[in-house]
Protein backbone atom coordinates (compact mmCIF):
# COMPACT_ATOMS: atom_id res chain seq x y z
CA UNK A 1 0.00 0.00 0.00
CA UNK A 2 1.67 3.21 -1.11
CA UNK A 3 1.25 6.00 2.13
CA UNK A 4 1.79 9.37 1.53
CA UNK A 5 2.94 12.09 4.45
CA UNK A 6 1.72 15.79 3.25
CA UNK A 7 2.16 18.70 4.94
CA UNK A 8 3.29 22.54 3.44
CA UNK A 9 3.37 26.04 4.36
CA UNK A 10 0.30 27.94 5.08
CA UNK A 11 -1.79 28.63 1.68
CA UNK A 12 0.67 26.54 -0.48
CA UNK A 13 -2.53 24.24 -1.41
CA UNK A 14 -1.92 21.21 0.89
CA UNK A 15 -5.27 20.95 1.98
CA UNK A 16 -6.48 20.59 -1.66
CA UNK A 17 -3.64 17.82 -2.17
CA UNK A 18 -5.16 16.23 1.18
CA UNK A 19 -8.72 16.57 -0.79
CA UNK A 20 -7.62 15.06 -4.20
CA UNK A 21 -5.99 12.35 -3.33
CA UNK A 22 -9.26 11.10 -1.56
CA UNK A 23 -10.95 11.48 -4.61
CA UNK A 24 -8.06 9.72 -6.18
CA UNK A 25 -8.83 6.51 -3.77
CA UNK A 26 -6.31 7.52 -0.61
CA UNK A 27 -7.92 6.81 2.89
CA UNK A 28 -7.00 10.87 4.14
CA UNK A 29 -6.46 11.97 7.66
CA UNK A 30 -5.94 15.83 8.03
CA UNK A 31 -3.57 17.23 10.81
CA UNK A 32 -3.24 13.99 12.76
CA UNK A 33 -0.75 14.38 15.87
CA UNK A 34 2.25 13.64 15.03
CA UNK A 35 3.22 10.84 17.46
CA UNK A 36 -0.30 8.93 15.93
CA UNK A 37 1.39 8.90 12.67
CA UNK A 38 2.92 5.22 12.88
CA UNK A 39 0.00 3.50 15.02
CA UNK A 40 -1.76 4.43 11.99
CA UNK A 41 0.77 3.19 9.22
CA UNK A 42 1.39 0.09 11.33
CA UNK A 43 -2.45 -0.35 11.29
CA UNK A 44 -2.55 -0.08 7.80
CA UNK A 45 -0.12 -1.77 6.77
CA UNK A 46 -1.08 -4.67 8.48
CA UNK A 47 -5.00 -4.94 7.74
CA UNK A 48 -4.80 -3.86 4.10
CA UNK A 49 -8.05 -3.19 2.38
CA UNK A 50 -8.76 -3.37 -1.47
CA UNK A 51 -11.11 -0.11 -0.97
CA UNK A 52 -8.22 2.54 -0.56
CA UNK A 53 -5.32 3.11 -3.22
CA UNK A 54 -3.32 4.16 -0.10
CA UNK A 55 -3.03 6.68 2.58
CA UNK A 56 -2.73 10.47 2.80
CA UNK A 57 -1.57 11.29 6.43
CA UNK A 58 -1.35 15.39 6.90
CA UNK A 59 0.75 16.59 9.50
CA UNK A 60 1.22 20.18 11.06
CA UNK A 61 4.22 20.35 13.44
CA UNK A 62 2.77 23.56 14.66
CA UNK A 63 -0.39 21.73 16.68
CA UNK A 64 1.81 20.73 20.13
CA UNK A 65 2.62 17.40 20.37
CA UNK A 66 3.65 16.56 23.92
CA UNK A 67 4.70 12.61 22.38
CA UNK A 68 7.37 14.02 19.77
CA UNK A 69 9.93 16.52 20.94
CA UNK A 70 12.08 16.71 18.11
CA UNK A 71 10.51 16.08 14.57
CA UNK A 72 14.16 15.61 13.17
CA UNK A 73 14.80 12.76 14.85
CA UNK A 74 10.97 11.37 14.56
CA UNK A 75 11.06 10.89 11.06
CA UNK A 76 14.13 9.50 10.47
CA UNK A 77 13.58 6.60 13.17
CA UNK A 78 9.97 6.08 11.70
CA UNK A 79 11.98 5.76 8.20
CA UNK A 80 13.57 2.32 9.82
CA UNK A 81 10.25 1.25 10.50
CA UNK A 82 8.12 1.72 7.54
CA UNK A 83 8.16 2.59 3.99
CA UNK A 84 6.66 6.24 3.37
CA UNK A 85 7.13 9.01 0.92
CA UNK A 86 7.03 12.86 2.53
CA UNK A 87 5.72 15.27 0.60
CA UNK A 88 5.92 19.08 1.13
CA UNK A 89 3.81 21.59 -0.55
CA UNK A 90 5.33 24.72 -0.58
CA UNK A 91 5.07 28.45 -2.42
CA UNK A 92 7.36 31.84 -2.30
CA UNK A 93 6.51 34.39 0.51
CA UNK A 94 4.59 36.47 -2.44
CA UNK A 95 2.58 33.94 -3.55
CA UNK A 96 1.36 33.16 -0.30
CA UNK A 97 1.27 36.98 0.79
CA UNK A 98 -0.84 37.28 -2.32
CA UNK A 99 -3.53 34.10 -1.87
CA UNK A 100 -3.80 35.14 1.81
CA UNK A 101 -4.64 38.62 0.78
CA UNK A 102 -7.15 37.72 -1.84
CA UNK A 103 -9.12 35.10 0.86
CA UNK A 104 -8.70 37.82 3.33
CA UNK A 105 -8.04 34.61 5.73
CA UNK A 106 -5.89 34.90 8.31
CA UNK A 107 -2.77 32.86 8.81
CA UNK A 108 -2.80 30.60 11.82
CA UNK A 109 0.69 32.16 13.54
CA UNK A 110 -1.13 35.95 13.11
CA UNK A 111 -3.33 34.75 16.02
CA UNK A 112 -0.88 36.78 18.48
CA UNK A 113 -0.83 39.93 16.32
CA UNK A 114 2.24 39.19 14.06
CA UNK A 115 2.05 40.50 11.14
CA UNK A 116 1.66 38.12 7.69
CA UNK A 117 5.43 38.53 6.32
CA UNK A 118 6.45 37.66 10.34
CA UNK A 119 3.83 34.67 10.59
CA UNK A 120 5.00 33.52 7.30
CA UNK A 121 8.34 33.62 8.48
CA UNK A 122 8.27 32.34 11.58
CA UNK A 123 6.86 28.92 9.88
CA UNK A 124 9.43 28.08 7.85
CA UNK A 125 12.07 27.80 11.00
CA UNK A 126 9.34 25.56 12.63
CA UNK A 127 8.62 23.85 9.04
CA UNK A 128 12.19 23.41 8.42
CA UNK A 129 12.54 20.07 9.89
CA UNK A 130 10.12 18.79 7.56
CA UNK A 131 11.17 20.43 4.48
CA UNK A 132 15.05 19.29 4.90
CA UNK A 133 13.42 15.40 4.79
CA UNK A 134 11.01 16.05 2.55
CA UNK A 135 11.56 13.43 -0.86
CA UNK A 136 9.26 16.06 -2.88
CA UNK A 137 8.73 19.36 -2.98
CA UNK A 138 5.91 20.89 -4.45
CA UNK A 139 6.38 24.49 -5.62
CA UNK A 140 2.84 25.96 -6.07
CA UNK A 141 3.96 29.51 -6.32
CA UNK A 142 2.90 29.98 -10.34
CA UNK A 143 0.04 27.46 -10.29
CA UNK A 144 -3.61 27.45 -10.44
CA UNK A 145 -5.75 25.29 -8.62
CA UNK A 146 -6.56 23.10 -11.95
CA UNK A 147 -2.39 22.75 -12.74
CA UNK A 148 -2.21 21.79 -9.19
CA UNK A 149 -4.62 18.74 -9.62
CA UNK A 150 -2.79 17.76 -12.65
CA UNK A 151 0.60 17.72 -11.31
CA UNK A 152 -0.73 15.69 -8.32
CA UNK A 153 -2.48 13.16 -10.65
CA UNK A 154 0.70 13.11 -12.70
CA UNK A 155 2.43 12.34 -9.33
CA UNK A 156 0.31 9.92 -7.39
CA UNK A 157 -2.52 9.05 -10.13
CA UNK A 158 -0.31 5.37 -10.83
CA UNK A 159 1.92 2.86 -8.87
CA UNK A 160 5.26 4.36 -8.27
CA UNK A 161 7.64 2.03 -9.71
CA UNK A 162 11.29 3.68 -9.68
CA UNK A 163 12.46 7.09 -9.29
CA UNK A 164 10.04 9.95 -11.21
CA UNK A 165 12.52 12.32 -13.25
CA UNK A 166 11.07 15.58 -13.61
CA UNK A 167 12.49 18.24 -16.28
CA UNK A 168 11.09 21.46 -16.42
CA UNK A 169 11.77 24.77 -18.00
CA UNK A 170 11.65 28.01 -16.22
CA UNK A 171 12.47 31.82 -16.38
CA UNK A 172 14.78 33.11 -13.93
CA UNK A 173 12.77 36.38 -14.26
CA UNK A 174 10.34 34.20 -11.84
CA UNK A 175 12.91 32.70 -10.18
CA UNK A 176 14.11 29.09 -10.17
CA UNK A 177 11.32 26.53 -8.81
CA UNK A 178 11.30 25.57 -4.79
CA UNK A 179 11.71 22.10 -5.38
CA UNK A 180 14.21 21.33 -8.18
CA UNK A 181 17.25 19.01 -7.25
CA UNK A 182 19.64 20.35 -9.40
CA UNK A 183 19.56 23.94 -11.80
CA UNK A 184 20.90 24.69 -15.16
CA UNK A 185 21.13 28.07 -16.82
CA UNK A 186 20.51 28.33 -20.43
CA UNK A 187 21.35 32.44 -20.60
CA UNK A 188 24.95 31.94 -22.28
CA UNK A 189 23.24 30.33 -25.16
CA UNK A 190 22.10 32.69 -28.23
CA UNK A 191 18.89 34.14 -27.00
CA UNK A 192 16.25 34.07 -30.37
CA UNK A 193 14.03 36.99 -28.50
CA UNK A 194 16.64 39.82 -30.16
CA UNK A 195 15.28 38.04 -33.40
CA UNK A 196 11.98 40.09 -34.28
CA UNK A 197 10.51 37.16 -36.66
CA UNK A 198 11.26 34.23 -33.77
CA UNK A 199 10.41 35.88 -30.80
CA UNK A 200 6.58 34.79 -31.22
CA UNK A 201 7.69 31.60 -30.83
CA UNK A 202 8.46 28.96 -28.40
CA UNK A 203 11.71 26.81 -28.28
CA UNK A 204 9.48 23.72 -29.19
CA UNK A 205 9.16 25.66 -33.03
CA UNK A 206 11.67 24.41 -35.64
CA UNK A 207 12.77 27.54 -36.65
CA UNK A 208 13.59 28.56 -33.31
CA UNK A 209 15.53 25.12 -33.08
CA UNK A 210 16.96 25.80 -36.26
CA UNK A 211 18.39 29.11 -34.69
CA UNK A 212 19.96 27.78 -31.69
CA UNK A 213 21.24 24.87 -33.24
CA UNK A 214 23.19 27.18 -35.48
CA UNK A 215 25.08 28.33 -33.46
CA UNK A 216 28.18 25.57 -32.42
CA UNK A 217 27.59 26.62 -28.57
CA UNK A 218 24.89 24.53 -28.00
CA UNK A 219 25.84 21.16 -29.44
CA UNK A 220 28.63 21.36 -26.89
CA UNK A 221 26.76 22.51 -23.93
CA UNK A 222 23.74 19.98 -25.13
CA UNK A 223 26.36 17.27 -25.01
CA UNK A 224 27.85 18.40 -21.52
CA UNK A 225 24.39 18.62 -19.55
CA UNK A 226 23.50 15.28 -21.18
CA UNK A 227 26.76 13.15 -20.36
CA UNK A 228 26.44 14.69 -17.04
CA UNK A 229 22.75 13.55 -16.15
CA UNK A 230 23.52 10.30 -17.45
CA UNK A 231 26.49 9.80 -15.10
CA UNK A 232 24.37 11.30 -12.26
CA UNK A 233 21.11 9.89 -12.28
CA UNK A 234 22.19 6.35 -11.60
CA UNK A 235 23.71 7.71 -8.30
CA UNK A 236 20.99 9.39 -7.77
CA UNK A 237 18.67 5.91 -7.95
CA UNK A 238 21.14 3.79 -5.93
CA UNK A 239 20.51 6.51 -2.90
CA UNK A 240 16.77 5.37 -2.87
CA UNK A 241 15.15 9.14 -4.01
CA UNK A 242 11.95 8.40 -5.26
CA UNK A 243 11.80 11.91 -7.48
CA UNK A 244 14.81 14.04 -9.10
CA UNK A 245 13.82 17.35 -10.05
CA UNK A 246 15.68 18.97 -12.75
CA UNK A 247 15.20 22.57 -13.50
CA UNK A 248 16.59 24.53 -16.83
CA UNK A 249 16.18 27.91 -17.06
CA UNK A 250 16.65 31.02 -19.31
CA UNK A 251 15.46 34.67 -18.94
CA UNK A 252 12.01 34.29 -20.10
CA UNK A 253 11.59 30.51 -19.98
CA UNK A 254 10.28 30.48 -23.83
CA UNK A 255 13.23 29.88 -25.90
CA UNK A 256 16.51 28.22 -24.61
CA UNK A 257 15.09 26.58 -21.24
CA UNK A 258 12.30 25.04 -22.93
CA UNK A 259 14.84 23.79 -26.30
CA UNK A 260 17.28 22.06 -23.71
CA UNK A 261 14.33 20.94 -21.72
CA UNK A 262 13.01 18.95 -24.49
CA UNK A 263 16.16 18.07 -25.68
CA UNK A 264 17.56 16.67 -22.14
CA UNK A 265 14.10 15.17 -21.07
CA UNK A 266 14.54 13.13 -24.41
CA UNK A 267 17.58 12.08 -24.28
CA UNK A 268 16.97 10.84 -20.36
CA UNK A 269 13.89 9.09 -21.65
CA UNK A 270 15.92 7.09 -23.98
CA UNK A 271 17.94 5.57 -21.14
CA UNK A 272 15.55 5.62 -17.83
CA UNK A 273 11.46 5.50 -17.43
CA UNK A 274 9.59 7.55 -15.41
CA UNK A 275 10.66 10.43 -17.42
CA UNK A 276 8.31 13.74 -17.31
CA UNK A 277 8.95 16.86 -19.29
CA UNK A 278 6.98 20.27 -18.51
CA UNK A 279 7.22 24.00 -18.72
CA UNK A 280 6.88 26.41 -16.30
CA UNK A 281 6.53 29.78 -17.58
CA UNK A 282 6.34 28.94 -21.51
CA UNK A 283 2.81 30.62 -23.04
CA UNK A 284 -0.15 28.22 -23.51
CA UNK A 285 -0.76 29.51 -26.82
C-alpha cells in the first residue's frame, strides 16, 4: 500500500492535495498528531483493504505534540520502520502573501498579532525540519488550482515504480522553482528573442531550433548537460530518491530553457522511465 505524508506552508494548497488524493482513492487523515502517525501506518499496513489506493496522512508540526519533541529525529527513526514518501507543498513568501490577501483569511501564527510577512516567516524555522526530509517538494507559487490537480495526478494518479525524473523549463525572471534538485542556466546560449521574426515563438518551433542549433555553442553545452545527467542519475537511484527534479532555465523561460528541456528530457527518456517533461513559464498559446 503506497502512504503518503503531506504537509506545506500555510496557503501553499496542501489541503487541496489532502482533498484530491481522496478522490483519487487515498484513505485521508488531516492534521493527525504527530506521534499517531505510525499506530496508523502500522495499522494499515497490516489490515490492508482493497477499498483505498493508499493513505494520505497530513501533518502540522505547529499543533503541540507533547509525544514528539524533536521532529528531526521522529522521522528518520519512523523511516527504519516503515516505507513512506514525505511530501511538502510549498510556495514563495509572495505567492502566499498574495492568496492570503485575496481570501482575506488569516494565517494561523497571526493569532498573536504578528504581522503576515512575520507569521510567514516564523513557519518556515518551525517547518524546516520537515522540508530538509522532505523526498518532494511541491512548488505551487505559479500554479492554479486546476495545474495543481494535474501535477498531483501526474504524481500519485499510478503505482510508483522507480524514481520519477522531472524536467522542467523556467524563467529566472520568476525565479528558479522551490523544489528542483539540481539547476541549469541556459542564458549563455544565443537568446532568439533579439530576433523580431522568432520571438513569437516557443523553443518547441523548428525555426527557433533551427536558430539555436546554429550556433556551435549549443551542441557542446547539449552534449555536456547530457553526459552529465547520465552519469548522475544512476547515483541518484542507488541513494533510494523516489523523485529528481531537474530545472533549466533562461530569462524568459520560452526559448533556450524550454529547447534544452526537451532536448535533455529526451535524451533521459531514452535511457531511464519515469521520465516527465513540462514547462513552467512557456505561453499556452
Amino acid at each position: 500500500m503506497r502512504i503518503i505524508i503531506v504537509s506545506g506552508s500555510s496557503g501553499s494548497g496542501k489541503s487541496s492535495a489532502l482533498n484530491q488524493l481522496e478522490d483519487m482513492g487515498f484513505y485521508c487523515v488531516d492534521n493527525l498528531p504527530v506521534s499517531f502517525v505510525e499506530s496508523l501506518i502500522t495499522h494499515f499496513t497490516q489490515s490492508p483493504s482493497s477499498v483505498y489506493t493508499g493513505l494520505a496522512i497530513c501533518i502540522d508540526i505547529r499543533t503541540e505534540d507533547e509525544g514528539v519533541t524533536d521532529l528531526r529525529d521522529f522521522l528518520k527513526s519512523l523511516r527504519e520502520r516503515v516505507s513512506f514518501e514525505l511530501v511538502f507543498f510549498d510556495a514563495t513568501e509572495q505567492a502566499l502573501s498574495k492568496r492570503f490577501n485575496e481570501t482575506r483569511r488569516k494565517h494561523p501564527l497571526s493569532e498573536d498579532g504578528l504581522p503576515l510577512t512575520d507569521a510567514l516567516a516564523v513557519e518556515r524555522i518551525i517547518l524546516e525540519p520537515i522540508i530538509s526530509a522532505a523526498d518532494l517538494i511541491i512548488d505551487t507559487s505559479e500554479m492554479s488550482p486546476y495545474s495543481q490537480r494535474e501535477v498531483i495526478q501526474e504524481r500519485f494518479g499510478k503505482a510508483r515504480t522507480g524514481m520519477t525524473i522531472s524536467v522542467e523549463s523556467f524563467g529566472f525572471k520568476k525565479g528558479a522553482p522551490l523544489n528542483a534538485d539540481i539547476v541549469l542556466d541556459m542564458r549563455m546560449l544565443a537568446n532568439p528573442h533579439w530576433e523580431p521574426e522568432l520571438r513569437a515563438f516557443t523553443g518547441q518551433a523548428a525555426q527557433v531550433k533551427q536558430f539555436i542549433e546554429a550556433h556551435p555553442e549549443t551542441e557542446s553545452v547539449a552534449n555536456d548537460v547530457i553526459s552529465m545527467l547520465l552519469n548522475w542519475v544512476p547515483l541518484y537511484q542507488k541513494s533510494q530518491r523516489a523523485y529528481l527534479t531537474i530545472a533549466i532555465g533562461c530569462t524568459g523561460g520560452k526559448h533556450r530553457s524550454v529547447y534544452m528541456t526537451e532536448r535533455v528530457g529526451g535524451a533521459l527518456a531514452e535511457h531511464f522511465e519515469g521520465v516527465s517533461v513540462s514547462h513552467r513559464d512557456m505561453p499556452k498559446d
